[in-house]
C-alpha atoms as a PDB file:
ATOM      1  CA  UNK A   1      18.350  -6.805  17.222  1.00  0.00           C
ATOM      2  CA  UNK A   2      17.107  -9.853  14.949  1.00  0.00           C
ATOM      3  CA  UNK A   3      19.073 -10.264  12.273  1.00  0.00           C
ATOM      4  CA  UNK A   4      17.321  -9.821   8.798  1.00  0.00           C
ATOM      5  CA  UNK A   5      17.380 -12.513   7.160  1.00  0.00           C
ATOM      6  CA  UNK A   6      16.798 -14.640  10.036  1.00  0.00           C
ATOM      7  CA  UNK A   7      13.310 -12.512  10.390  1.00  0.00           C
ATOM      8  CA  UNK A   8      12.850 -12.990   6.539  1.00  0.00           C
ATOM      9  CA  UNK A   9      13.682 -17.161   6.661  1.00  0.00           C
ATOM     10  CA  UNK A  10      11.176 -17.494   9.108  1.00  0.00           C
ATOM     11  CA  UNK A  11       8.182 -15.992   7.841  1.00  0.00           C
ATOM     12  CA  UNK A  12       4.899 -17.467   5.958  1.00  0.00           C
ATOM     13  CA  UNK A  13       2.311 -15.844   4.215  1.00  0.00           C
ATOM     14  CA  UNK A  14      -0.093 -17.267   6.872  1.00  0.00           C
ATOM     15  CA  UNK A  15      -3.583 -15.860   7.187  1.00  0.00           C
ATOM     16  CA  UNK A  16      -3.741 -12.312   9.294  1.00  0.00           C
ATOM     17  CA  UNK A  17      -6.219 -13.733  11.679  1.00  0.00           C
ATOM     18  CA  UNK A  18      -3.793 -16.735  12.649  1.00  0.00           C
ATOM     19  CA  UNK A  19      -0.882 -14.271  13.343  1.00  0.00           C
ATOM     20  CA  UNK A  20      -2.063 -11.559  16.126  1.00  0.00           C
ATOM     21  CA  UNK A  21      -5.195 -10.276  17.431  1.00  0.00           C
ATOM     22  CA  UNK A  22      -6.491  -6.694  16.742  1.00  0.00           C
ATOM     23  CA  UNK A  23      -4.478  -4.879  18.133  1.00  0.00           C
ATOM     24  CA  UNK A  24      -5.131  -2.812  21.350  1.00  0.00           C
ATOM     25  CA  UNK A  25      -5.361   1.169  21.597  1.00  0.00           C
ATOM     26  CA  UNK A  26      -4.298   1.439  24.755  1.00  0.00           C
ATOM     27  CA  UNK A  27      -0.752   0.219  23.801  1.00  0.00           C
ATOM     28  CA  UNK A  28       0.020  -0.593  20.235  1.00  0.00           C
ATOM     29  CA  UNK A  29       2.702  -2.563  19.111  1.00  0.00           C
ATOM     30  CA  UNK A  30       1.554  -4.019  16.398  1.00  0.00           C
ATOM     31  CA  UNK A  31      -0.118  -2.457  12.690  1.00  0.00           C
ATOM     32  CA  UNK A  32      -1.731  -3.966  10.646  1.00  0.00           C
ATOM     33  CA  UNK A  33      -1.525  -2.591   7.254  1.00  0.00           C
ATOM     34  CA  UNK A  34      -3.383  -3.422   4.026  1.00  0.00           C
ATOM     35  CA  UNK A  35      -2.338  -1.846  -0.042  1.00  0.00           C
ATOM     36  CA  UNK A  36      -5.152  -2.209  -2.904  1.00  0.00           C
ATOM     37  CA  UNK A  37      -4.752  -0.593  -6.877  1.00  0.00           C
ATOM     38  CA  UNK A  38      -8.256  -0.242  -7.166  1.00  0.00           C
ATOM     39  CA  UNK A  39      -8.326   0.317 -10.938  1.00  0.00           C
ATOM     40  CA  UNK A  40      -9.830   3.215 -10.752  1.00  0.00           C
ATOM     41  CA  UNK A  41     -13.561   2.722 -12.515  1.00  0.00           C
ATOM     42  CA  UNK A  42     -12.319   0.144 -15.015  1.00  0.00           C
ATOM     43  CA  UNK A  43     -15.204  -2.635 -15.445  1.00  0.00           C
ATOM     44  CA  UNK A  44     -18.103  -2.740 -13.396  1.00  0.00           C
ATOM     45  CA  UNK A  45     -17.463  -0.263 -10.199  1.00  0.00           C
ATOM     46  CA  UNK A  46     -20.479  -0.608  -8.957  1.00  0.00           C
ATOM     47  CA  UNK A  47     -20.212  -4.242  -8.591  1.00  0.00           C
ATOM     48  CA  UNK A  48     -16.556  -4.362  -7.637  1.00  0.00           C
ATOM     49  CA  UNK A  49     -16.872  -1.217  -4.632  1.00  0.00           C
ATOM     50  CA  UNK A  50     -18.224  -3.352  -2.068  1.00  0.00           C
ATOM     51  CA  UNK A  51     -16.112  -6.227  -2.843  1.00  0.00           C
ATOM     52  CA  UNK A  52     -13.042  -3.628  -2.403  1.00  0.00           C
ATOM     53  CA  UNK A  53     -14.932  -2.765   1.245  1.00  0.00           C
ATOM     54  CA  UNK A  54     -15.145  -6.643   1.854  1.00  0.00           C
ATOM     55  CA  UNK A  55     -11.638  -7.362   1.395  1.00  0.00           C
ATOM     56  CA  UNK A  56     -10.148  -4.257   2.978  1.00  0.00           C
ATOM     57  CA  UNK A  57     -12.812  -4.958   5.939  1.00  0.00           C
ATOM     58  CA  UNK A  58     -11.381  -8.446   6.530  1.00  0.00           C
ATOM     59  CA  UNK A  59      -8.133  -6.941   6.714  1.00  0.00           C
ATOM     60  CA  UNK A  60      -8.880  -4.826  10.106  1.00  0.00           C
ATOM     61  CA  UNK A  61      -6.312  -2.588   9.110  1.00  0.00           C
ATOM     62  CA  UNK A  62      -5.213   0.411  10.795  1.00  0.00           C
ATOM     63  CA  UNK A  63      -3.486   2.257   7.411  1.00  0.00           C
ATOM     64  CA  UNK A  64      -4.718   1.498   4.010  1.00  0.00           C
ATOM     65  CA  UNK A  65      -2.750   2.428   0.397  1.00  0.00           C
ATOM     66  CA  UNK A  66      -4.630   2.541  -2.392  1.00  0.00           C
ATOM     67  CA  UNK A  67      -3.277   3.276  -6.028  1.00  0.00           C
ATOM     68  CA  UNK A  68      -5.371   4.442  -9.168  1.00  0.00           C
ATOM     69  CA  UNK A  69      -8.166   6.145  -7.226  1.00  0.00           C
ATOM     70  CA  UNK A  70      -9.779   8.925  -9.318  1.00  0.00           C
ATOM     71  CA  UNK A  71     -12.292  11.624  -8.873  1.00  0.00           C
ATOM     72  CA  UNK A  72     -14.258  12.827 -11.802  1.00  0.00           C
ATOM     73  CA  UNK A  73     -16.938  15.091 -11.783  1.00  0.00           C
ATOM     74  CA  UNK A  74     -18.162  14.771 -15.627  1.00  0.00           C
ATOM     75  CA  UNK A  75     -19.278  11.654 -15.208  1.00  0.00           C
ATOM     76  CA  UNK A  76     -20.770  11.914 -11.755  1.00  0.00           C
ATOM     77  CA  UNK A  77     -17.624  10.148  -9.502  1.00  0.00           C
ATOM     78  CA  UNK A  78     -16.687  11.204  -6.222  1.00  0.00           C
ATOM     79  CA  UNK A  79     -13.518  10.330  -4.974  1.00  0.00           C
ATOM     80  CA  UNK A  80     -13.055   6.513  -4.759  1.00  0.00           C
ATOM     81  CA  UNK A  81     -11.086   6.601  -1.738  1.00  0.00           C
ATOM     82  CA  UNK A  82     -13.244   9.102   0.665  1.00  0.00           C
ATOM     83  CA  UNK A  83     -16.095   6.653  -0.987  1.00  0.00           C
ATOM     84  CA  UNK A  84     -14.335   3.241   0.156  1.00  0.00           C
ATOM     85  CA  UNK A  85     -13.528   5.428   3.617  1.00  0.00           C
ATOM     86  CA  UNK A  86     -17.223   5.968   4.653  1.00  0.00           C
ATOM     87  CA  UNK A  87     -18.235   2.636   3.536  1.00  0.00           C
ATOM     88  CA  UNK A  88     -15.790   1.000   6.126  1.00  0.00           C
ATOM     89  CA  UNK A  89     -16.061   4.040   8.685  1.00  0.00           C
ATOM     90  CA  UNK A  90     -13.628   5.405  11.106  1.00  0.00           C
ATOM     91  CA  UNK A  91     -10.924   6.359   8.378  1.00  0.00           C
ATOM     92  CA  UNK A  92      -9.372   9.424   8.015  1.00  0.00           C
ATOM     93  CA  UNK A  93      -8.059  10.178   4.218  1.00  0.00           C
ATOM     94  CA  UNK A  94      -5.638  11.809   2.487  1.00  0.00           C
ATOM     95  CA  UNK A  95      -5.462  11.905  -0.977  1.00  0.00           C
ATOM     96  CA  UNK A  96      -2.403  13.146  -3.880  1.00  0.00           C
ATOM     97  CA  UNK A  97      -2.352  13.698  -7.384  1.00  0.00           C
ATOM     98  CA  UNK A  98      -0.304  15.022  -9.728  1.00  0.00           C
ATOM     99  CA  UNK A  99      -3.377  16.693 -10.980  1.00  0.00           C
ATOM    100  CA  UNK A 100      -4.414  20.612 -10.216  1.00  0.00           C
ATOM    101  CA  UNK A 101      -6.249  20.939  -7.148  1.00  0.00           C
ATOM    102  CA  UNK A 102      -9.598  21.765  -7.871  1.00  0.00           C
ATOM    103  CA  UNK A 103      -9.211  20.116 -11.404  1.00  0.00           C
ATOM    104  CA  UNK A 104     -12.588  18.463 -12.602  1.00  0.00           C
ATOM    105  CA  UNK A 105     -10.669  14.959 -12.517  1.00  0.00           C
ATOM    106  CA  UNK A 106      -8.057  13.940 -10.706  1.00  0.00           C
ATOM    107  CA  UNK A 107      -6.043  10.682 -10.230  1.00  0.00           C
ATOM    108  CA  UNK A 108      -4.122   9.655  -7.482  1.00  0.00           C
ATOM    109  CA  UNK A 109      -3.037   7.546  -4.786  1.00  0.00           C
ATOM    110  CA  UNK A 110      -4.548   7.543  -0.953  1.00  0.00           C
ATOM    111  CA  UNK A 111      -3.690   6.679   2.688  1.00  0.00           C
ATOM    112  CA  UNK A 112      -6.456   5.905   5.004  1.00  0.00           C
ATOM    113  CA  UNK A 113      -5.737   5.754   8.783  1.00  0.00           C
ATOM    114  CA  UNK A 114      -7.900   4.849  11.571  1.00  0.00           C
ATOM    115  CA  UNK A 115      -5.121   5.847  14.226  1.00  0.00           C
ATOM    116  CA  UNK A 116      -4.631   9.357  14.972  1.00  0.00           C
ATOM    117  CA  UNK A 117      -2.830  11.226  11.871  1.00  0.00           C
ATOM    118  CA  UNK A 118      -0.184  13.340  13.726  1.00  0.00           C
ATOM    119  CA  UNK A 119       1.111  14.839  10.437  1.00  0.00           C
ATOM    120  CA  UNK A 120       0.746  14.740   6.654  1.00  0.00           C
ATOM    121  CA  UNK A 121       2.490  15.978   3.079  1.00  0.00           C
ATOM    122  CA  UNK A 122       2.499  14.544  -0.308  1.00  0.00           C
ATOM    123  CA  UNK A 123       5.061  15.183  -2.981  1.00  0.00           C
ATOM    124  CA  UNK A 124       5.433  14.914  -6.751  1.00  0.00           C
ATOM    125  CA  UNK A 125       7.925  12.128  -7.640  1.00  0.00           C
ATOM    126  CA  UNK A 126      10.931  12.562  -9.773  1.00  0.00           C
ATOM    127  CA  UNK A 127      10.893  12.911 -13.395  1.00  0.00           C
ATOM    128  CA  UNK A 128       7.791  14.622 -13.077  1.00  0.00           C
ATOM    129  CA  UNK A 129       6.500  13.551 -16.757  1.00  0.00           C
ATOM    130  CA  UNK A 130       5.729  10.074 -15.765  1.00  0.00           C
ATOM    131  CA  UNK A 131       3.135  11.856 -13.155  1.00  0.00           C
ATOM    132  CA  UNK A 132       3.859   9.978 -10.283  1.00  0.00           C
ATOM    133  CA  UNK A 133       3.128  10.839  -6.464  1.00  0.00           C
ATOM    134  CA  UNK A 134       3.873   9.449  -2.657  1.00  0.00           C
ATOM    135  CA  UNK A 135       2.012  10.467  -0.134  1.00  0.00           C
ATOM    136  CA  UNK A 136       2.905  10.167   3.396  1.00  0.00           C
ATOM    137  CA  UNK A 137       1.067  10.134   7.236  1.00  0.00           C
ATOM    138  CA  UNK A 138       2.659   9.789  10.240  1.00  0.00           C
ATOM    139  CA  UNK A 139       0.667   8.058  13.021  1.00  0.00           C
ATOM    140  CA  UNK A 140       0.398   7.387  16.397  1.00  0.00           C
ATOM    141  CA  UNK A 141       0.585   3.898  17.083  1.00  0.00           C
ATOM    142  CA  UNK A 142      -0.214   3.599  21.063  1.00  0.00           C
ATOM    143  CA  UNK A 143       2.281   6.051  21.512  1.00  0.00           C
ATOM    144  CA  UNK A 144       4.530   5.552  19.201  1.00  0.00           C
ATOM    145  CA  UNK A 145       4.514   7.763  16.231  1.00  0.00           C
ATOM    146  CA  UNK A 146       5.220   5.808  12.814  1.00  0.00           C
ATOM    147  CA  UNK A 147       5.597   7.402   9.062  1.00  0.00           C
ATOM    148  CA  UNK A 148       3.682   5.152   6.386  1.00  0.00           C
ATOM    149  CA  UNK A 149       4.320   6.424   2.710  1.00  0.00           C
ATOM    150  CA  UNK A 150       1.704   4.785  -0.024  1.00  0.00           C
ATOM    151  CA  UNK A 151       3.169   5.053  -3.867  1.00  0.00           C
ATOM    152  CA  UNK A 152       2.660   3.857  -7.578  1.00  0.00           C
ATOM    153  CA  UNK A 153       6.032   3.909  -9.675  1.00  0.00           C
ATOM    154  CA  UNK A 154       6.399   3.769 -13.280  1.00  0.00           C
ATOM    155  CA  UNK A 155       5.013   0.451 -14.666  1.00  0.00           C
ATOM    156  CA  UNK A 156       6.643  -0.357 -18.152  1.00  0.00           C
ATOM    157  CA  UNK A 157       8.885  -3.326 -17.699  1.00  0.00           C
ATOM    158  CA  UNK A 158      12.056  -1.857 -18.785  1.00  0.00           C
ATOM    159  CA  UNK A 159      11.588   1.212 -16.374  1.00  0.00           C
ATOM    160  CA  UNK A 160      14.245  -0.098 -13.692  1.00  0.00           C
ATOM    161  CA  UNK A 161      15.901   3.247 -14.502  1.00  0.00           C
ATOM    162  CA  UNK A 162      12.603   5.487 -13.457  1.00  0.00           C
ATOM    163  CA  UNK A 163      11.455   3.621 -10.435  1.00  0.00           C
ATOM    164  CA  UNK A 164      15.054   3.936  -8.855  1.00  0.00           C
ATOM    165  CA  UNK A 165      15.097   7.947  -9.482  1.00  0.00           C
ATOM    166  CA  UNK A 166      11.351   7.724  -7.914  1.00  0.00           C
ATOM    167  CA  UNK A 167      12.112   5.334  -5.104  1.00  0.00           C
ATOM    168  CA  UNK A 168      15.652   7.616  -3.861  1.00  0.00           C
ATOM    169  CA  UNK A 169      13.350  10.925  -4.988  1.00  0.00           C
ATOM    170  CA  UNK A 170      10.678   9.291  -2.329  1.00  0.00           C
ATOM    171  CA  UNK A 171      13.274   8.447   0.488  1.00  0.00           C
ATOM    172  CA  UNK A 172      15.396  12.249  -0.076  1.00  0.00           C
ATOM    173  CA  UNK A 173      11.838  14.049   0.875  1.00  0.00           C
ATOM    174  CA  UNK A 174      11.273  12.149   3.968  1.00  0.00           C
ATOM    175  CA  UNK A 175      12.348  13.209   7.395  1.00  0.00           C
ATOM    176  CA  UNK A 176      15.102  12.073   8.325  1.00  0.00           C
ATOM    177  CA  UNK A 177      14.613  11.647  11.919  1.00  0.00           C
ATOM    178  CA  UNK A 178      14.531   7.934  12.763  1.00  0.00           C
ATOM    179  CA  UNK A 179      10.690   7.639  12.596  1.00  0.00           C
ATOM    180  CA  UNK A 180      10.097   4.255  11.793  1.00  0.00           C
ATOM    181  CA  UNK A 181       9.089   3.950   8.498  1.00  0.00           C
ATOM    182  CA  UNK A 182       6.580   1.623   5.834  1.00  0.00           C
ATOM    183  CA  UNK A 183       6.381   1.936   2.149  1.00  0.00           C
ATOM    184  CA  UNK A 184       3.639   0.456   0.489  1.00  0.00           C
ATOM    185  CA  UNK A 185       1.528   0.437  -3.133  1.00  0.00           C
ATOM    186  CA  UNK A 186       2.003  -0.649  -6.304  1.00  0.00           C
ATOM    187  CA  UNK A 187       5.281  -0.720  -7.493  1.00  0.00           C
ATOM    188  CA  UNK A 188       4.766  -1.871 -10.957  1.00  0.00           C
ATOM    189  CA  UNK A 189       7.899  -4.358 -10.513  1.00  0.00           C
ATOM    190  CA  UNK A 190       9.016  -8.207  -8.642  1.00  0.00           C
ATOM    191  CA  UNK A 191      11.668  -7.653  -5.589  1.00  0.00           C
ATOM    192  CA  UNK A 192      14.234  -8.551  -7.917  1.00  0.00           C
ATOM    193  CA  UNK A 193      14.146  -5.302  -9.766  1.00  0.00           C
ATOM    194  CA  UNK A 194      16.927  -3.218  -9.682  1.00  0.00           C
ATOM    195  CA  UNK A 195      14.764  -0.470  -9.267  1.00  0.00           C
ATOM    196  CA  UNK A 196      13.854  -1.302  -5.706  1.00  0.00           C
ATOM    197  CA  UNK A 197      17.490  -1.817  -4.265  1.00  0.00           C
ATOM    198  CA  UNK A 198      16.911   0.713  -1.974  1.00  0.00           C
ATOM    199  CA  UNK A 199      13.801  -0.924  -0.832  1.00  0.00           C
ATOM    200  CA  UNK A 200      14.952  -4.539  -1.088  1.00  0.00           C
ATOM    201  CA  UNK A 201      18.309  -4.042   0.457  1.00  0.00           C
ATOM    202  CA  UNK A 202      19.120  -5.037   4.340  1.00  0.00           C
ATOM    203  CA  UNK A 203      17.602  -1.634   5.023  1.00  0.00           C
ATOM    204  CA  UNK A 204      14.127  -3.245   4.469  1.00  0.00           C
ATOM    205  CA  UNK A 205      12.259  -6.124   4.570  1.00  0.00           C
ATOM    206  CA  UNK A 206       8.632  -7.083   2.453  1.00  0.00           C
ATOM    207  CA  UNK A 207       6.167  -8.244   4.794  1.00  0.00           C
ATOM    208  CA  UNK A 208       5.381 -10.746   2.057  1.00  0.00           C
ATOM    209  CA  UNK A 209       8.393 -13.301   1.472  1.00  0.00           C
ATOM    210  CA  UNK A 210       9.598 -13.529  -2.113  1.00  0.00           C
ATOM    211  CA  UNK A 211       7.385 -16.376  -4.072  1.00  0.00           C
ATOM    212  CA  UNK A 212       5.060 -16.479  -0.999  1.00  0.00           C
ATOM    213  CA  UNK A 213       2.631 -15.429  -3.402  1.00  0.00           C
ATOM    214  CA  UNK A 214       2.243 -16.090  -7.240  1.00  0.00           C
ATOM    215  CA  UNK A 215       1.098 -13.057  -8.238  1.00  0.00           C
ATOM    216  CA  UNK A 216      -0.732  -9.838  -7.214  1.00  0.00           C
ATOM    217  CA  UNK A 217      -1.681  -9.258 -10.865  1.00  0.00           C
ATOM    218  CA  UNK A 218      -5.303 -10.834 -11.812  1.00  0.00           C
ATOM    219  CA  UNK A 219      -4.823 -13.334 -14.469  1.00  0.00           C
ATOM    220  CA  UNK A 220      -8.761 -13.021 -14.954  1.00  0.00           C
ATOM    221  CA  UNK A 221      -7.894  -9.415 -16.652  1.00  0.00           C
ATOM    222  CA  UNK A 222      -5.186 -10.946 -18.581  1.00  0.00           C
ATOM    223  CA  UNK A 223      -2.257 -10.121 -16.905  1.00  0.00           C
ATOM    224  CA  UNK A 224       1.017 -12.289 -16.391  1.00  0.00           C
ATOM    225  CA  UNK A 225       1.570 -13.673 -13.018  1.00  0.00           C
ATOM    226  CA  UNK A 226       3.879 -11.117 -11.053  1.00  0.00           C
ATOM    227  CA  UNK A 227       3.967 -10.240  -7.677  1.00  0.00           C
ATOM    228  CA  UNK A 228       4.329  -5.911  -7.731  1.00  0.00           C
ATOM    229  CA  UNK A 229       2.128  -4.604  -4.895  1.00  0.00           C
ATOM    230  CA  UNK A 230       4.669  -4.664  -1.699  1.00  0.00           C
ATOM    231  CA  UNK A 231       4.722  -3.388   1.852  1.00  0.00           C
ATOM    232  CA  UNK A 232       8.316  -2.832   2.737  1.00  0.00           C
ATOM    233  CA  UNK A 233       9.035  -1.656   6.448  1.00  0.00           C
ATOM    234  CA  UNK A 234      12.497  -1.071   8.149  1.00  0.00           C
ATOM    235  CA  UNK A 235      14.447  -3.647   9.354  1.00  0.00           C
ATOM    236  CA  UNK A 236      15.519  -2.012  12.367  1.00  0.00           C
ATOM    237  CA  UNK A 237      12.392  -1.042  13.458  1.00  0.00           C
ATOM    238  CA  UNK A 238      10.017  -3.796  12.707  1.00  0.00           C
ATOM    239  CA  UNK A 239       9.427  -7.045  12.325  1.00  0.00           C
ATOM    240  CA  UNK A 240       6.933  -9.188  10.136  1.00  0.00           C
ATOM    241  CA  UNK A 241       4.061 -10.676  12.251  1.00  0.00           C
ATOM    242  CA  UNK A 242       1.939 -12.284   9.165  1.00  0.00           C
ATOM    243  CA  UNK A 243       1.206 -11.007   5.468  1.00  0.00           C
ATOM    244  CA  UNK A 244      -1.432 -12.561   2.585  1.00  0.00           C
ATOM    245  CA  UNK A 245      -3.056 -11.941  -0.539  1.00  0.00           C
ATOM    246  CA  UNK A 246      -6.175 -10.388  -0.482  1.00  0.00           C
ATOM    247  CA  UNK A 247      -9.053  -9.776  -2.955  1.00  0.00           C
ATOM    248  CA  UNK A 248      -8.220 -13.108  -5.023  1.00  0.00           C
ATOM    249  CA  UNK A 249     -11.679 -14.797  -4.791  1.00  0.00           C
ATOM    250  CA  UNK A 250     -14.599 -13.353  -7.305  1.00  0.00           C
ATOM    251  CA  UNK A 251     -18.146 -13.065  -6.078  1.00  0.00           C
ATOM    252  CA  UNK A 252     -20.496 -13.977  -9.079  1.00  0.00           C
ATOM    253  CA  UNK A 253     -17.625 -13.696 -11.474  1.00  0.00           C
ATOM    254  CA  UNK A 254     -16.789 -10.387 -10.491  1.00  0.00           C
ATOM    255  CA  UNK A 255     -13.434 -10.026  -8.816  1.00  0.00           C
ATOM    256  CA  UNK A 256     -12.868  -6.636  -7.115  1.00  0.00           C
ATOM    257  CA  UNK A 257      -9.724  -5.273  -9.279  1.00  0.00           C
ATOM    258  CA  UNK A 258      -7.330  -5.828 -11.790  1.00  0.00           C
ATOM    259  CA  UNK A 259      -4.830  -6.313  -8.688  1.00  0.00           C
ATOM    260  CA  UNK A 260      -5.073  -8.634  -5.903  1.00  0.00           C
ATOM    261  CA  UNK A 261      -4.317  -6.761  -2.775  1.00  0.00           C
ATOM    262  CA  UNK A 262      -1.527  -7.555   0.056  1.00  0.00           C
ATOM    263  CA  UNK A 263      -2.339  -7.186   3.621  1.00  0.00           C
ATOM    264  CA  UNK A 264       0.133  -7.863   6.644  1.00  0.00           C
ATOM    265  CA  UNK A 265       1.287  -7.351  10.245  1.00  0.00           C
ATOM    266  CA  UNK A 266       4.222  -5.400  11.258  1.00  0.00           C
ATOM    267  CA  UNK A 267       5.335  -6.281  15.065  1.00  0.00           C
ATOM    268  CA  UNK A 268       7.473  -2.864  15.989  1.00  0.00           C
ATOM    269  CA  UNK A 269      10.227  -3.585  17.661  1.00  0.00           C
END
């Protein structure tokens, strides 16, 4: 087994397409993965929906997380995540909110897979008043069956308190039966946030290197440069083939969230 921080010393945040191929069907060993917060139908949406579809279609990714996708019938919106799903084709999706089912609006996070979706759940995260969800799919990777959780944790700075009861609230409701496992999404906080020990210990690694990137966070909106959108996969069972920022470049001005997005390859071991 390679040792973790020898994995982690030699990674770069090189582009996907210099890293692996697709990878085959037949016999999978390799997923490529891809988290976006779309900011739900902040600014222009109909201008910034196919530039989501562009980036997560240069991505080639098998799973996609997506944070801050809403549904809203009053004012005509269908959920942003089946909508992003049939514009790329092939996806399946499944959606969680903390809101009713059946309620007019509802605003959540998603998983889309394009490999077969053996299993599925979706939980409420711990405290409950900060309205939080994961959602989880396990897959069949070419045989090999793999869990990927998508999240959004609490985002005020001085949270490091919340996010830790969420993140060990997340990892006491999964199975515990040596599936390997990713968790992805927007995690409102750097690796160096005591809030994601559990995800930043030797039990993990992030498919994107610390200060690989300078931020995930759109300065065009206004935001400080901080890198909080992750995919974290097991040590044990993975290894990082090639991770990058996506969704960084505007068309005509118009960039396609208030995030950039994070793509990468996971080789499993």
């Amino acid at each position: 087994m390679l040792d973790r921080r020898a994995v982690l010393a030699g990674l770069t945040a090189a582009p996907l397409a210099a890293c692996a191929t697709a990878p085959d069907r037949r016999g999978a060993r390799e997923m490529r993965l891809a988290t976006f917060n779309i900011w739900h139908n902040q600014g222009d949406w109909a201008a910034r929906l196919p530039l989501l579809v562009e980036a997560l279609r240069e991505t080639d990714a098998d799973v996609i997380g997506l944070q801050e996708v809403l549904e809203d019938a009053a004012v005509g919106l269908p959920n942003q995540a089946r909508t992003i799903a049939a514009a790329l084709g092939g996806y399946e999706v499944r959606f969680s909110s903390a809101d009713a089912e059946g309620a007019p609006r509802r605003y959540g996070n998603a998983i889309l897979s394009r490999l077969p979706v053996i299993a599925s759940d979706w939980k409420k995260l711990e405290p409950l008043d900060d309205y939080r969800t994961a959602v989880r799919v396990r897959v069949d990777l070419g045989g090999r069956e793999v869990d990927v959780v998508n999240t959004h944790l609490a985002w005020q700075p001085d949270q490091a308190a919340t996010r830790a009861r969420q993140v060990a609230d997340l990892m006491d409701w999964l199975p515990d039966d040596g599936t390997p496992l990713v968790v992805m999404g927007d995690f409102n906080a750097a690796l160096s946030d005591p809030g994601l020990a559990v995800l930043t210990g030797p039990g993990f690694f992030s498919a994107l290197p610390d200060r690989a990137a300078a931020t995930t966070l759109n300065p065009a909106q206004g935001h400080a440069l901080r890198v909080i959108d992750h995919i974290f996969a097991e040590a044990a069972q993975f290894v990082a083939v090639g991770a990058k920022i996506i969704g960084d470049v505007p068309t005509a001005g118009v960039h396609p969230s208030d995030h950039f997005g994070v793509a990468a390859i996971l080789g499993l071991r």
